[in-house]
PDB file of N, CA and C in Angstrom:
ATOM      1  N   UNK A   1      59.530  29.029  56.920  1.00  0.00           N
ATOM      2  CA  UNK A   1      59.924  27.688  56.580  1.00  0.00           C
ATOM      3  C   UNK A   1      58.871  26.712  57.085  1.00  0.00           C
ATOM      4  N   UNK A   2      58.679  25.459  56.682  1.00  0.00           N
ATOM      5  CA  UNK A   2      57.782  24.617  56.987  1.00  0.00           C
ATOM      6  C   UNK A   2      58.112  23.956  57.955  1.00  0.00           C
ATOM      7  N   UNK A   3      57.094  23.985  58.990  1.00  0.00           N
ATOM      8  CA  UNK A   3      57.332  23.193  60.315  1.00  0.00           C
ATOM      9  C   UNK A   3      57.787  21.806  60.127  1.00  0.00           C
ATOM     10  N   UNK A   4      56.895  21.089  59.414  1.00  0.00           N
ATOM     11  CA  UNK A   4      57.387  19.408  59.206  1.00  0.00           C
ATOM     12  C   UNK A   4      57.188  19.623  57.485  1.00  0.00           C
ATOM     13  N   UNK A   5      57.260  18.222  57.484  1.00  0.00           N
ATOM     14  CA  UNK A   5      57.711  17.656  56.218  1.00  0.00           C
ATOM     15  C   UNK A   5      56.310  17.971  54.990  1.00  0.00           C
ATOM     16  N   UNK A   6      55.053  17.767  55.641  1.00  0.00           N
ATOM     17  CA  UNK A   6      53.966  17.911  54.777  1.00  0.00           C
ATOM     18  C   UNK A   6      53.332  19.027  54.754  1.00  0.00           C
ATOM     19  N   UNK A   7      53.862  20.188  54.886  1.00  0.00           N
ATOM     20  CA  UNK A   7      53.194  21.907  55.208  1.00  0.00           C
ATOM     21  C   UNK A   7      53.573  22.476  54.275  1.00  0.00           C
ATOM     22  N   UNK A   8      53.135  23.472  53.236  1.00  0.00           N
ATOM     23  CA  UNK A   8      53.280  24.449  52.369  1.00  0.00           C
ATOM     24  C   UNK A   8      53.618  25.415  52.036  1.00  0.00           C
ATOM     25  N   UNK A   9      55.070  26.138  52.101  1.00  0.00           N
ATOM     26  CA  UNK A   9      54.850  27.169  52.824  1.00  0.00           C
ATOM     27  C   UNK A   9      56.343  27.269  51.421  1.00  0.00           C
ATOM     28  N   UNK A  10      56.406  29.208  51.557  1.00  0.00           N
ATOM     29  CA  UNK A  10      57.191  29.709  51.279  1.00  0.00           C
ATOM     30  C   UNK A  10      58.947  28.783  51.498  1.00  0.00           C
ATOM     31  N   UNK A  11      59.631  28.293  50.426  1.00  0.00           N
ATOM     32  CA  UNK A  11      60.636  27.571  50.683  1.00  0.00           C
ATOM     33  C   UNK A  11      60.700  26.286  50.484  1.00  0.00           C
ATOM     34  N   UNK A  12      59.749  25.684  50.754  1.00  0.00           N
ATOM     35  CA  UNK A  12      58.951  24.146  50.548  1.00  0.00           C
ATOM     36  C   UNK A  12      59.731  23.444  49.297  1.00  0.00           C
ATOM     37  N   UNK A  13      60.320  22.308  49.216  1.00  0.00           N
ATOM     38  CA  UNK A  13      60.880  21.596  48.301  1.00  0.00           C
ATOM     39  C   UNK A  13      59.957  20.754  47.887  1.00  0.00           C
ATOM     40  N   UNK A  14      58.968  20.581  46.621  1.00  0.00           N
ATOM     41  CA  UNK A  14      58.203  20.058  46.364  1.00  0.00           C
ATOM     42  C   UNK A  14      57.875  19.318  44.822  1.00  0.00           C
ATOM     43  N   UNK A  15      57.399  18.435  44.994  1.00  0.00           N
ATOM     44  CA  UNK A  15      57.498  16.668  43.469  1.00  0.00           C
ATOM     45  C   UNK A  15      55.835  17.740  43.497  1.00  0.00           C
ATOM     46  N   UNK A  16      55.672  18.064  42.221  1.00  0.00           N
ATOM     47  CA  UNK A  16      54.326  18.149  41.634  1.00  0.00           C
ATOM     48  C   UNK A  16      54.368  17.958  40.395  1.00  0.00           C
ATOM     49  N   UNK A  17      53.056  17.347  39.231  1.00  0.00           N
ATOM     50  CA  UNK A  17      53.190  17.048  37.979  1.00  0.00           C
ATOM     51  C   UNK A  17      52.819  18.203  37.276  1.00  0.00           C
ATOM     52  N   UNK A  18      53.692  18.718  36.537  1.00  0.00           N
ATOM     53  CA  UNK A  18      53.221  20.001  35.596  1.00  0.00           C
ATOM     54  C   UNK A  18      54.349  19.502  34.438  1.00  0.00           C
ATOM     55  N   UNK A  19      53.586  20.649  33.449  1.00  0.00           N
ATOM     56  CA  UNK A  19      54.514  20.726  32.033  1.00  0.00           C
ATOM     57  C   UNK A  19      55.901  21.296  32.351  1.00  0.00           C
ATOM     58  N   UNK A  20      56.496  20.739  31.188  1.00  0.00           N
ATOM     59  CA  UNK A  20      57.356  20.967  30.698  1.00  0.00           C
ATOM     60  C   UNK A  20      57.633  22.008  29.786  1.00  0.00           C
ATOM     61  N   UNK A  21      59.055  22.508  29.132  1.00  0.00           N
ATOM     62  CA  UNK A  21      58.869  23.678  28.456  1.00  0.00           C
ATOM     63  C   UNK A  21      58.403  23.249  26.652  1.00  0.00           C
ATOM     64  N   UNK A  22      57.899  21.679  26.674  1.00  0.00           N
ATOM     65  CA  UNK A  22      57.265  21.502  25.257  1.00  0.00           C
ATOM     66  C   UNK A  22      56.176  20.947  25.513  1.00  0.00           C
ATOM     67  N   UNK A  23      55.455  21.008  26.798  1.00  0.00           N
ATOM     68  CA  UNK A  23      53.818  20.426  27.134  1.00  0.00           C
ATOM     69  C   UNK A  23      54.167  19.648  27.502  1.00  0.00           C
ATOM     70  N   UNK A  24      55.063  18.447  27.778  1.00  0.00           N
ATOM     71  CA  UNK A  24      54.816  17.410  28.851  1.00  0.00           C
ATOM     72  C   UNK A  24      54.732  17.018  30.156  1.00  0.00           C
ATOM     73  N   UNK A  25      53.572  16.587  30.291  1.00  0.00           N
ATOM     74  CA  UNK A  25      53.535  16.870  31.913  1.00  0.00           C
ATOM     75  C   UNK A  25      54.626  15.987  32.358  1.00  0.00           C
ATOM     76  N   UNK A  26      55.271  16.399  33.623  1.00  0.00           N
ATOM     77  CA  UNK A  26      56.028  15.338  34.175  1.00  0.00           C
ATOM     78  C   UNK A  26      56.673  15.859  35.718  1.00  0.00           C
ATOM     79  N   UNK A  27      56.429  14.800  36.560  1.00  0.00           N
ATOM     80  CA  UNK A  27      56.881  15.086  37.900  1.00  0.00           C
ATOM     81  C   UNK A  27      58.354  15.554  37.840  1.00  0.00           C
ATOM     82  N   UNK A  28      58.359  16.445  39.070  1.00  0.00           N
ATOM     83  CA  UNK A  28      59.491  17.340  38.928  1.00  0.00           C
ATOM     84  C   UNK A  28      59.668  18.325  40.074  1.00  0.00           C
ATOM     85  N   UNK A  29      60.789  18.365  40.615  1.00  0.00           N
ATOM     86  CA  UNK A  29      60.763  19.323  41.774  1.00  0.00           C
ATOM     87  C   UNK A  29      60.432  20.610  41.668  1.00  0.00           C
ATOM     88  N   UNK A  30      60.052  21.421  42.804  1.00  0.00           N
ATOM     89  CA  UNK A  30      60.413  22.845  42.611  1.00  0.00           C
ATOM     90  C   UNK A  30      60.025  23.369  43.590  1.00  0.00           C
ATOM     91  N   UNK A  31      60.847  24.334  44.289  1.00  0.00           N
ATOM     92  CA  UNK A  31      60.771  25.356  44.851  1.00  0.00           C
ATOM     93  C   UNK A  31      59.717  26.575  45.016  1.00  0.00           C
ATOM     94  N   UNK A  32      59.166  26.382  46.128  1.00  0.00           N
ATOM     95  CA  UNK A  32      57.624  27.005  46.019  1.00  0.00           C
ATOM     96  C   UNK A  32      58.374  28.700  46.423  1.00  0.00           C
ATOM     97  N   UNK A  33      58.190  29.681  45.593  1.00  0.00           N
ATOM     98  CA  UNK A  33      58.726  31.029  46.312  1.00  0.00           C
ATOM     99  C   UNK A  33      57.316  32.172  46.460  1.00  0.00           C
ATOM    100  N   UNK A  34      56.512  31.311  46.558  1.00  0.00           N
ATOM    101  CA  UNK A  34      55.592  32.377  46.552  1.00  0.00           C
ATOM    102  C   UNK A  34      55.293  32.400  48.495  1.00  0.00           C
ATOM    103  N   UNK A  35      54.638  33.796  48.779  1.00  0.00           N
ATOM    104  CA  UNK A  35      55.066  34.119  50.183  1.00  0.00           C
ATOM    105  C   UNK A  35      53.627  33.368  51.219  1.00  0.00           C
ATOM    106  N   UNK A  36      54.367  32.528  52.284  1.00  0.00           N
ATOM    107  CA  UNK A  36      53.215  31.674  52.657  1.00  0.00           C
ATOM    108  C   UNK A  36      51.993  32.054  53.554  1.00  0.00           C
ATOM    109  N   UNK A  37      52.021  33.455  53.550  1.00  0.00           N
ATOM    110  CA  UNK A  37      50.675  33.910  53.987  1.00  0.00           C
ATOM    111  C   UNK A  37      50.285  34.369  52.430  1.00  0.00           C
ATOM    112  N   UNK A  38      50.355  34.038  51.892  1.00  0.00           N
ATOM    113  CA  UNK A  38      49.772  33.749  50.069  1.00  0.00           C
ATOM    114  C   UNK A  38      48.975  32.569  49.639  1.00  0.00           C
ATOM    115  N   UNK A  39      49.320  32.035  50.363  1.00  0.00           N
ATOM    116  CA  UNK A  39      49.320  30.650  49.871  1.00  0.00           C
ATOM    117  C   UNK A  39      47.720  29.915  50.125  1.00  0.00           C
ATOM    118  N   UNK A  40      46.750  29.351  49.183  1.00  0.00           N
ATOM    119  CA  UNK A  40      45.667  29.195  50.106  1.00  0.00           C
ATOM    120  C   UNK A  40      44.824  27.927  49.243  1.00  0.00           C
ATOM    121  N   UNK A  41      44.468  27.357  49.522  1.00  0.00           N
ATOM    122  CA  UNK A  41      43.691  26.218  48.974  1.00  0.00           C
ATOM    123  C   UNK A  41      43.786  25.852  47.661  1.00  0.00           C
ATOM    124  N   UNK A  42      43.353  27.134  46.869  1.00  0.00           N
ATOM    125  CA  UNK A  42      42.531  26.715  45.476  1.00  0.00           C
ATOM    126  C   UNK A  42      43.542  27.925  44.739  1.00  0.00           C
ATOM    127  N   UNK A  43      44.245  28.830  45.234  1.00  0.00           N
ATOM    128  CA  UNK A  43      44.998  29.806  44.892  1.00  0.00           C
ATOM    129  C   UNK A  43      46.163  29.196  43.859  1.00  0.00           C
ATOM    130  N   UNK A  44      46.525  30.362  43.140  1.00  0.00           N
ATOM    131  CA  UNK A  44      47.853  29.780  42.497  1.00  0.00           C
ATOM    132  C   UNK A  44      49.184  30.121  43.165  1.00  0.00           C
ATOM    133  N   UNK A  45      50.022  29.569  43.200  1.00  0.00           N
ATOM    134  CA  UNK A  45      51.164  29.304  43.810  1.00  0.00           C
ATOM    135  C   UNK A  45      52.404  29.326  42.736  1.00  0.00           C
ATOM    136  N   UNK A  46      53.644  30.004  42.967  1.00  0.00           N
ATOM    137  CA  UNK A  46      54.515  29.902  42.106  1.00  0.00           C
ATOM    138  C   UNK A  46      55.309  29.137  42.800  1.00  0.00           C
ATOM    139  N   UNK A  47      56.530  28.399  41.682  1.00  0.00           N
ATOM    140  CA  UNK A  47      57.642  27.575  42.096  1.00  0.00           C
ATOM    141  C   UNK A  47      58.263  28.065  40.841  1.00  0.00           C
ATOM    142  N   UNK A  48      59.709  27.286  41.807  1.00  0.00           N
ATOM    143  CA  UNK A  48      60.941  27.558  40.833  1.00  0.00           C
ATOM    144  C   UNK A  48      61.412  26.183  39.983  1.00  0.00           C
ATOM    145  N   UNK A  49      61.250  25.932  39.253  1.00  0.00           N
ATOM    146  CA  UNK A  49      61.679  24.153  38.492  1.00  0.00           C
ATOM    147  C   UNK A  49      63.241  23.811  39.111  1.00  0.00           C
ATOM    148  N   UNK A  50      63.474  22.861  39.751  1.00  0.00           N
ATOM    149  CA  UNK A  50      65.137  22.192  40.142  1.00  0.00           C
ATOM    150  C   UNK A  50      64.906  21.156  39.057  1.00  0.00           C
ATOM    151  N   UNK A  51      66.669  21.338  38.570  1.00  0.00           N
ATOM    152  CA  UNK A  51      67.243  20.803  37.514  1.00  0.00           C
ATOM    153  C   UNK A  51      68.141  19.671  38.071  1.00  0.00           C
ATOM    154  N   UNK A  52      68.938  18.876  37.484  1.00  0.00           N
ATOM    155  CA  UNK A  52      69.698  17.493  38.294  1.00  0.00           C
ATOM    156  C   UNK A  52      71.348  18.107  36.966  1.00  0.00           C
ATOM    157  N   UNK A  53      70.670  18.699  35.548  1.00  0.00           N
ATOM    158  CA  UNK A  53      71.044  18.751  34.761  1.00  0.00           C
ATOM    159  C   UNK A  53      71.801  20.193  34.759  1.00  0.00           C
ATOM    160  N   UNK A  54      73.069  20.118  34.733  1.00  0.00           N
ATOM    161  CA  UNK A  54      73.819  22.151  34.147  1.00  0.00           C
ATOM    162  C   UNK A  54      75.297  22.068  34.382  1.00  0.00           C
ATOM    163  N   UNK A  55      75.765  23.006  33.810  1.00  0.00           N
ATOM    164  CA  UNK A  55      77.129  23.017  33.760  1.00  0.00           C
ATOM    165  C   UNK A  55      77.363  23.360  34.392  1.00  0.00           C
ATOM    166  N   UNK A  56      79.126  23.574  34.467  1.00  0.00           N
ATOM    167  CA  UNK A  56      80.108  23.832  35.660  1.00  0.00           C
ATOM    168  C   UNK A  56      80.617  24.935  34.779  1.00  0.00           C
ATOM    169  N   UNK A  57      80.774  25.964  35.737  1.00  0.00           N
ATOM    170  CA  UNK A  57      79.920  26.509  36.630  1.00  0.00           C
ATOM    171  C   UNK A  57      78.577  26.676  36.070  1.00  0.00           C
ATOM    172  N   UNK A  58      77.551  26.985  37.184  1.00  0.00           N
ATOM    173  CA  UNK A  58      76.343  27.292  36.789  1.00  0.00           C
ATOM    174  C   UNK A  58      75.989  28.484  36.155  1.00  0.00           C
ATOM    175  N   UNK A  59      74.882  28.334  35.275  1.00  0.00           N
ATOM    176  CA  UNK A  59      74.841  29.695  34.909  1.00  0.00           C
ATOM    177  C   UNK A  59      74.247  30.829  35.703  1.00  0.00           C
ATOM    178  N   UNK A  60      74.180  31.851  35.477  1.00  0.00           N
ATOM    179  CA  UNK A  60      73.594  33.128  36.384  1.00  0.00           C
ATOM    180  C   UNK A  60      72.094  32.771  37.073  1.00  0.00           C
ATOM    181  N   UNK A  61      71.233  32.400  36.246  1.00  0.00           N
ATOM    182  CA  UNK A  61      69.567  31.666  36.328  1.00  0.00           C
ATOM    183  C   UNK A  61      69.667  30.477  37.232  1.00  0.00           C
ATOM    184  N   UNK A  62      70.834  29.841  37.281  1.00  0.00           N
ATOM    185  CA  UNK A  62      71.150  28.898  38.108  1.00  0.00           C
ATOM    186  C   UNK A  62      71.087  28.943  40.012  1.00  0.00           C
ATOM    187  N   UNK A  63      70.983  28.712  40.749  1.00  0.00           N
ATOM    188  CA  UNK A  63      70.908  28.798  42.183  1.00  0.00           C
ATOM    189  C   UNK A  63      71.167  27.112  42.805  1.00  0.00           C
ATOM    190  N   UNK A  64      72.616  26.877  42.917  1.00  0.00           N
ATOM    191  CA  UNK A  64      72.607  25.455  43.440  1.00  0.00           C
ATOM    192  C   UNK A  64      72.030  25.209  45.117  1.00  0.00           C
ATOM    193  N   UNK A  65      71.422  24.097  44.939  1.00  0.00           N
ATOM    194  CA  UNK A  65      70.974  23.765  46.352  1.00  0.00           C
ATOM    195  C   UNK A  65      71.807  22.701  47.337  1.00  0.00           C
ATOM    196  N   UNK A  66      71.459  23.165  48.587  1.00  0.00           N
ATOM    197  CA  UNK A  66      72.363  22.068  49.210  1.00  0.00           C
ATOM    198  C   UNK A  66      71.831  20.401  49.335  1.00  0.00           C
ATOM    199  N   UNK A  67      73.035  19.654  49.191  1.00  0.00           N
ATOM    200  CA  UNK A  67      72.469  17.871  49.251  1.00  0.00           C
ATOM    201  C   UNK A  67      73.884  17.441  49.446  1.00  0.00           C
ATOM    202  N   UNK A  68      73.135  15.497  49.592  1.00  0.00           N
ATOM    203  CA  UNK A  68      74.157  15.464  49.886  1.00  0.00           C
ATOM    204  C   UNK A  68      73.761  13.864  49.766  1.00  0.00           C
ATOM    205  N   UNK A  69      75.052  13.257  49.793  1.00  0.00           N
ATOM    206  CA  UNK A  69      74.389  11.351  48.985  1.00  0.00           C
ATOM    207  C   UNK A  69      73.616  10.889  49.569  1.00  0.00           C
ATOM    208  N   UNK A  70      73.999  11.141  51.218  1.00  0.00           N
ATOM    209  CA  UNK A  70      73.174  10.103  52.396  1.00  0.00           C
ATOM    210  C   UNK A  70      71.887  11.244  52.634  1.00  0.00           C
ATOM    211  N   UNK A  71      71.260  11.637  51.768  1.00  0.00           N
ATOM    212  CA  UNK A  71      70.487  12.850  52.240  1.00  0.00           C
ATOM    213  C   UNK A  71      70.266  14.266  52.913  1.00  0.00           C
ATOM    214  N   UNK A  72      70.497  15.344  52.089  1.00  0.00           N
ATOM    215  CA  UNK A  72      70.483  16.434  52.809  1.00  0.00           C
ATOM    216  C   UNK A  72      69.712  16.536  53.862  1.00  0.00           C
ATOM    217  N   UNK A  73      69.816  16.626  55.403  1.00  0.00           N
ATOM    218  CA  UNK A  73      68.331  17.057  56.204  1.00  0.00           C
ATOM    219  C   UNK A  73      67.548  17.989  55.957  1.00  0.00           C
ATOM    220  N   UNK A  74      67.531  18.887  54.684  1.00  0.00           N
ATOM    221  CA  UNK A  74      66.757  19.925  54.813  1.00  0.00           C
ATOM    222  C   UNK A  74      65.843  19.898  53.428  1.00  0.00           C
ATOM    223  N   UNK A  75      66.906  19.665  52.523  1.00  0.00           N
ATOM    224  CA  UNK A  75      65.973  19.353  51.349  1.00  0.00           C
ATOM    225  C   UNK A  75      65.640  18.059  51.355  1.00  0.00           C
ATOM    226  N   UNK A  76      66.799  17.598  51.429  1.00  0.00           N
ATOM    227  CA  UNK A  76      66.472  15.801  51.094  1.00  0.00           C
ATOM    228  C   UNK A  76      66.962  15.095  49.819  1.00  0.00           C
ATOM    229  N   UNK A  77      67.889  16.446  49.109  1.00  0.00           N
ATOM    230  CA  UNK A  77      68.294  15.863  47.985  1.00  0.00           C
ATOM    231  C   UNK A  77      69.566  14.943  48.014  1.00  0.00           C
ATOM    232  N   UNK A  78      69.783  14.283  46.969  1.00  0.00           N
ATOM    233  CA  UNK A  78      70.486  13.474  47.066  1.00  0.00           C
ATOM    234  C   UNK A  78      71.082  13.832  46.153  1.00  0.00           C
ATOM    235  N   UNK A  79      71.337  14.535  45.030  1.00  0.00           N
ATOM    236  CA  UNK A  79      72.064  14.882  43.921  1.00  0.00           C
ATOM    237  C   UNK A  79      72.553  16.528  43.611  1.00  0.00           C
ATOM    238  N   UNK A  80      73.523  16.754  43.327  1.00  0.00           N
ATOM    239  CA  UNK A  80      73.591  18.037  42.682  1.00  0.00           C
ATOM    240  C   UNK A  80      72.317  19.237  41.885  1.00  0.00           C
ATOM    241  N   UNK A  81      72.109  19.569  42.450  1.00  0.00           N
ATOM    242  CA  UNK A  81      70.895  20.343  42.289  1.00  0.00           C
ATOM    243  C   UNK A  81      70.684  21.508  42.086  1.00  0.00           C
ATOM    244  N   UNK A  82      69.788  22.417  41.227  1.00  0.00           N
ATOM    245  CA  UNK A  82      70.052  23.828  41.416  1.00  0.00           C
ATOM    246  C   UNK A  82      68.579  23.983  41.218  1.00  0.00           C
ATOM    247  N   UNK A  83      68.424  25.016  41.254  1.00  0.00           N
ATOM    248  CA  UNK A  83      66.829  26.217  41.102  1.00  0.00           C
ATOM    249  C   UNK A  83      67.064  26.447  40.070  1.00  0.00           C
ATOM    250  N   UNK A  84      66.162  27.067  39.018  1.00  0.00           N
ATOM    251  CA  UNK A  84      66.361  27.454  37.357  1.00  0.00           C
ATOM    252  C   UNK A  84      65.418  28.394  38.090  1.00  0.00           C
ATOM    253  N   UNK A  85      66.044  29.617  38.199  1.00  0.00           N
ATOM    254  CA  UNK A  85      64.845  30.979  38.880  1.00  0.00           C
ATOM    255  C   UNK A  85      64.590  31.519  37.625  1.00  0.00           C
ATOM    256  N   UNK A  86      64.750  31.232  36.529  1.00  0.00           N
ATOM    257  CA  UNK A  86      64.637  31.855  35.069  1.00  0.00           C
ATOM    258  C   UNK A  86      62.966  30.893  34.357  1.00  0.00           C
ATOM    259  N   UNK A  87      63.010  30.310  35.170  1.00  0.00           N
ATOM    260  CA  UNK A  87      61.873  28.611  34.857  1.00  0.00           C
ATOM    261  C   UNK A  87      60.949  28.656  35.697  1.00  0.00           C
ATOM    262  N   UNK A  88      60.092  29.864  35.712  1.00  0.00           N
ATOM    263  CA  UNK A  88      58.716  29.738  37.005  1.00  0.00           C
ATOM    264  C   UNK A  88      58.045  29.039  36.446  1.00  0.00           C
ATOM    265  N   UNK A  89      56.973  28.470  37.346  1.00  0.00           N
ATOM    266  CA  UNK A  89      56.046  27.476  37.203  1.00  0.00           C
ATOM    267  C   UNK A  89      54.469  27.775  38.123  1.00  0.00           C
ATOM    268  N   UNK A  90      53.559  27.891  37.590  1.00  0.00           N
ATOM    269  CA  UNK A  90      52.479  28.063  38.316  1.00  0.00           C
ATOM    270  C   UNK A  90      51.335  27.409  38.137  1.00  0.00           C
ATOM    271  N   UNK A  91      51.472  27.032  40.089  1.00  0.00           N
ATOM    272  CA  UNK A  91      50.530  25.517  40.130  1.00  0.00           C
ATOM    273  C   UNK A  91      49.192  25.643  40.814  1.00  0.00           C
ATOM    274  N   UNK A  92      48.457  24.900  41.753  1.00  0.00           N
ATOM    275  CA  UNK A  92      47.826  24.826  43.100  1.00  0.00           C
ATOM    276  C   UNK A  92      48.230  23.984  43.840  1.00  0.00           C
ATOM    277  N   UNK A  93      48.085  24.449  45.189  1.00  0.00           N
ATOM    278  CA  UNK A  93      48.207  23.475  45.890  1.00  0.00           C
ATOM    279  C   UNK A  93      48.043  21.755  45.947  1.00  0.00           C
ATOM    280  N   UNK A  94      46.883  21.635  44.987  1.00  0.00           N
ATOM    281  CA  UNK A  94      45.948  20.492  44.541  1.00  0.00           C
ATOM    282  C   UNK A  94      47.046  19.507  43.430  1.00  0.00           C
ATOM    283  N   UNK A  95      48.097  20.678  43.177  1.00  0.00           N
ATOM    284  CA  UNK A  95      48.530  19.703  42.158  1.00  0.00           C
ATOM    285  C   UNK A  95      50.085  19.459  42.785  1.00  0.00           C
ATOM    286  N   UNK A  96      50.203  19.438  44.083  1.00  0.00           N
ATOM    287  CA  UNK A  96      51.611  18.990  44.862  1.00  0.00           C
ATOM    288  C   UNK A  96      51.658  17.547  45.379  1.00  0.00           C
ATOM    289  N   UNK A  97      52.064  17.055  45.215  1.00  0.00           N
ATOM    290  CA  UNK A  97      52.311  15.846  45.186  1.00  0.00           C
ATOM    291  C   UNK A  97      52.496  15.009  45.986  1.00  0.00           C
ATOM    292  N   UNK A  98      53.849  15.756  46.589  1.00  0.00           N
ATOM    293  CA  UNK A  98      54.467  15.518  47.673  1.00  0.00           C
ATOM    294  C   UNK A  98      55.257  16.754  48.409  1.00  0.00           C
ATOM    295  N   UNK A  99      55.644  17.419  49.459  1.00  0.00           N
ATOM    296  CA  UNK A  99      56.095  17.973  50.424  1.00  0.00           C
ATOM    297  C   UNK A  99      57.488  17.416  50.610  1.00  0.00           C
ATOM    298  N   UNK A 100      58.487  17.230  50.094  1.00  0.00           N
ATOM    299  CA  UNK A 100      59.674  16.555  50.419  1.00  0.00           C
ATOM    300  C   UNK A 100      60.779  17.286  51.976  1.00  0.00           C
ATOM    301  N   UNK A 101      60.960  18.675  51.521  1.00  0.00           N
ATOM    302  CA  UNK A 101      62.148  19.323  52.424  1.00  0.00           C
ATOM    303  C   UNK A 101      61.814  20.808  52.006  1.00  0.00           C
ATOM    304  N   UNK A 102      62.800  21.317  52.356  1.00  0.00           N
ATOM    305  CA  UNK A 102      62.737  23.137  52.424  1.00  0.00           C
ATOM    306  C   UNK A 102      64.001  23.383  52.217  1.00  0.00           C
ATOM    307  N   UNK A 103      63.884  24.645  51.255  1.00  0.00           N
ATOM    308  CA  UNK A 103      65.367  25.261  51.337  1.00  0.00           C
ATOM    309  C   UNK A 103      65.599  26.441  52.564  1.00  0.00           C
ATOM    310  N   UNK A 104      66.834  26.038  52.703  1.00  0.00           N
ATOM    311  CA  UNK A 104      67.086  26.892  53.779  1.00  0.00           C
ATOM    312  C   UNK A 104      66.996  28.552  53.551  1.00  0.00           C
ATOM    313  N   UNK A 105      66.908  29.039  54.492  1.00  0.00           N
ATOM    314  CA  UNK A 105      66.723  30.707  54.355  1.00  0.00           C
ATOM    315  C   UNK A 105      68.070  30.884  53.694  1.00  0.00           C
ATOM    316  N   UNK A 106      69.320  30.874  53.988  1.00  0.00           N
ATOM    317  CA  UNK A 106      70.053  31.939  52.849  1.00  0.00           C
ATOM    318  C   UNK A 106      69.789  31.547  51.610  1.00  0.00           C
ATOM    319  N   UNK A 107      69.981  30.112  51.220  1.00  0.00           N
ATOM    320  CA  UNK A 107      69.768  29.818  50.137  1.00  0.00           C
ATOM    321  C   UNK A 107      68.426  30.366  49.107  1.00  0.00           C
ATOM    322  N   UNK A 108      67.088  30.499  49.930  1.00  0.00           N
ATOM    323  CA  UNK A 108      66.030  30.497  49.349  1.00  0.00           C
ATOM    324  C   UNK A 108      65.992  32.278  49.090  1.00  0.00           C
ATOM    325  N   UNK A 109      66.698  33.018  49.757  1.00  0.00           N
ATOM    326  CA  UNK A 109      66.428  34.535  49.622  1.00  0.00           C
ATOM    327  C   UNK A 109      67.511  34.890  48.221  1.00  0.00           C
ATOM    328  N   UNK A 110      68.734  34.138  48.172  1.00  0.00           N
ATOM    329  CA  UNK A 110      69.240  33.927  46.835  1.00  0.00           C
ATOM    330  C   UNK A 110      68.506  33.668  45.449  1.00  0.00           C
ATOM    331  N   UNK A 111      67.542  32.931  45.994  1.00  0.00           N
ATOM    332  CA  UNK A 111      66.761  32.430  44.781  1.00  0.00           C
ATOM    333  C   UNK A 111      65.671  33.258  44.298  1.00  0.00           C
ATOM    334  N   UNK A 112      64.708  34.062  45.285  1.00  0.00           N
ATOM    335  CA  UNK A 112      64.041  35.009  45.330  1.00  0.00           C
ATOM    336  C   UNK A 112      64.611  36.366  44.317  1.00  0.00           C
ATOM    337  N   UNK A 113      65.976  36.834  44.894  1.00  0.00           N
ATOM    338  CA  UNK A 113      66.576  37.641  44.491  1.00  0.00           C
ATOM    339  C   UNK A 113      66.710  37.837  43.177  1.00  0.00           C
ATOM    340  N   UNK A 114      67.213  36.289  42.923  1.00  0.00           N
ATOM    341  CA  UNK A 114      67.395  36.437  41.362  1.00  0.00           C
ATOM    342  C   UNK A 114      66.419  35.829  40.664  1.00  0.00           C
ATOM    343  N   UNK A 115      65.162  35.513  41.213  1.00  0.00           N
ATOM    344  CA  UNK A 115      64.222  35.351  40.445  1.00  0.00           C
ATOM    345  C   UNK A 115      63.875  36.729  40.040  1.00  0.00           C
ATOM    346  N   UNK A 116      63.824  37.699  41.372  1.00  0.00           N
ATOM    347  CA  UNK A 116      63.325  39.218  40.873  1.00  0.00           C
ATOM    348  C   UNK A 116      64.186  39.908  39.798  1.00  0.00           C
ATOM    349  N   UNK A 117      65.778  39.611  39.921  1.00  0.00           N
ATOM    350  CA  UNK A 117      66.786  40.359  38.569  1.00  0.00           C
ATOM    351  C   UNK A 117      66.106  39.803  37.406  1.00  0.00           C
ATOM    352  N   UNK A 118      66.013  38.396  37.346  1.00  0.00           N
ATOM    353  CA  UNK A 118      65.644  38.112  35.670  1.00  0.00           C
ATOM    354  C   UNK A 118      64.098  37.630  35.449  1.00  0.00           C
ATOM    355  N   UNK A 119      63.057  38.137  36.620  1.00  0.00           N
ATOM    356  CA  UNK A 119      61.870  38.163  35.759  1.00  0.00           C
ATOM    357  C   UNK A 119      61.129  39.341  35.922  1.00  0.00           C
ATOM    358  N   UNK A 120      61.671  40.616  36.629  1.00  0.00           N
ATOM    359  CA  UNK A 120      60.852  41.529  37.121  1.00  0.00           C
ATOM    360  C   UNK A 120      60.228  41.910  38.142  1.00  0.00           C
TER     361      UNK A 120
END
């Protein structure tokens, strides 16, 4: 997990500008799951895209995160939130934005998990 707020690391809740699933770039959270002795300057880095948007209940690809109005302390979200572990994204470091919060360990080994069931 990331010591403070601006470190990179496996878990990392992070605003970077990448596409969309029709080419538009656009800032957007996501969940860095790639492992942080991986992780290195100019290297590519995977994340998971967080959605604000999904039904009740979530679907399977879904992984809700914890928040909360007055601010989660860990992520920092403020809204209903989930992981789309079905929605990888691969960035650099160079293109993170911001460092917001971290998901917590149970949560983030959930997300891992089922990133591995539905992408291999």
């Amino acid at each position: 997990m990331p010591e403070s707020r601006g470190q990179l690391a496996q878990g990392s809740l992070v605003w970077a500008d990448v596409a969309d699933g029709r080419g538009h770039i656009k800032r957007r959270p996501l969940v860095i799951v790639t492992e942080t002795s991986e992780i290195v300057l100019d290297g590519p880095v995977v994340g998971v895209a967080v959605t604000t948007t999904y039904p009740e209940p979530p679907p399977r690809e879904f992984v809700e995160l914890p928040w909360d109005r007055r601010r989660h302390p860990a992520t920092r979200l403020v809204r209903r939130s989930a992981a789309v572990c079905n929605w990888l994204v691969e960035l650099t470091p160079s293109q993170v934005v911001e460092v917001r919060g971290y998901v917590p360990t149970k949560v983030l080994l959930q997300i891992i998990e089922r990133v591995r069931d539905l992408n291999g």
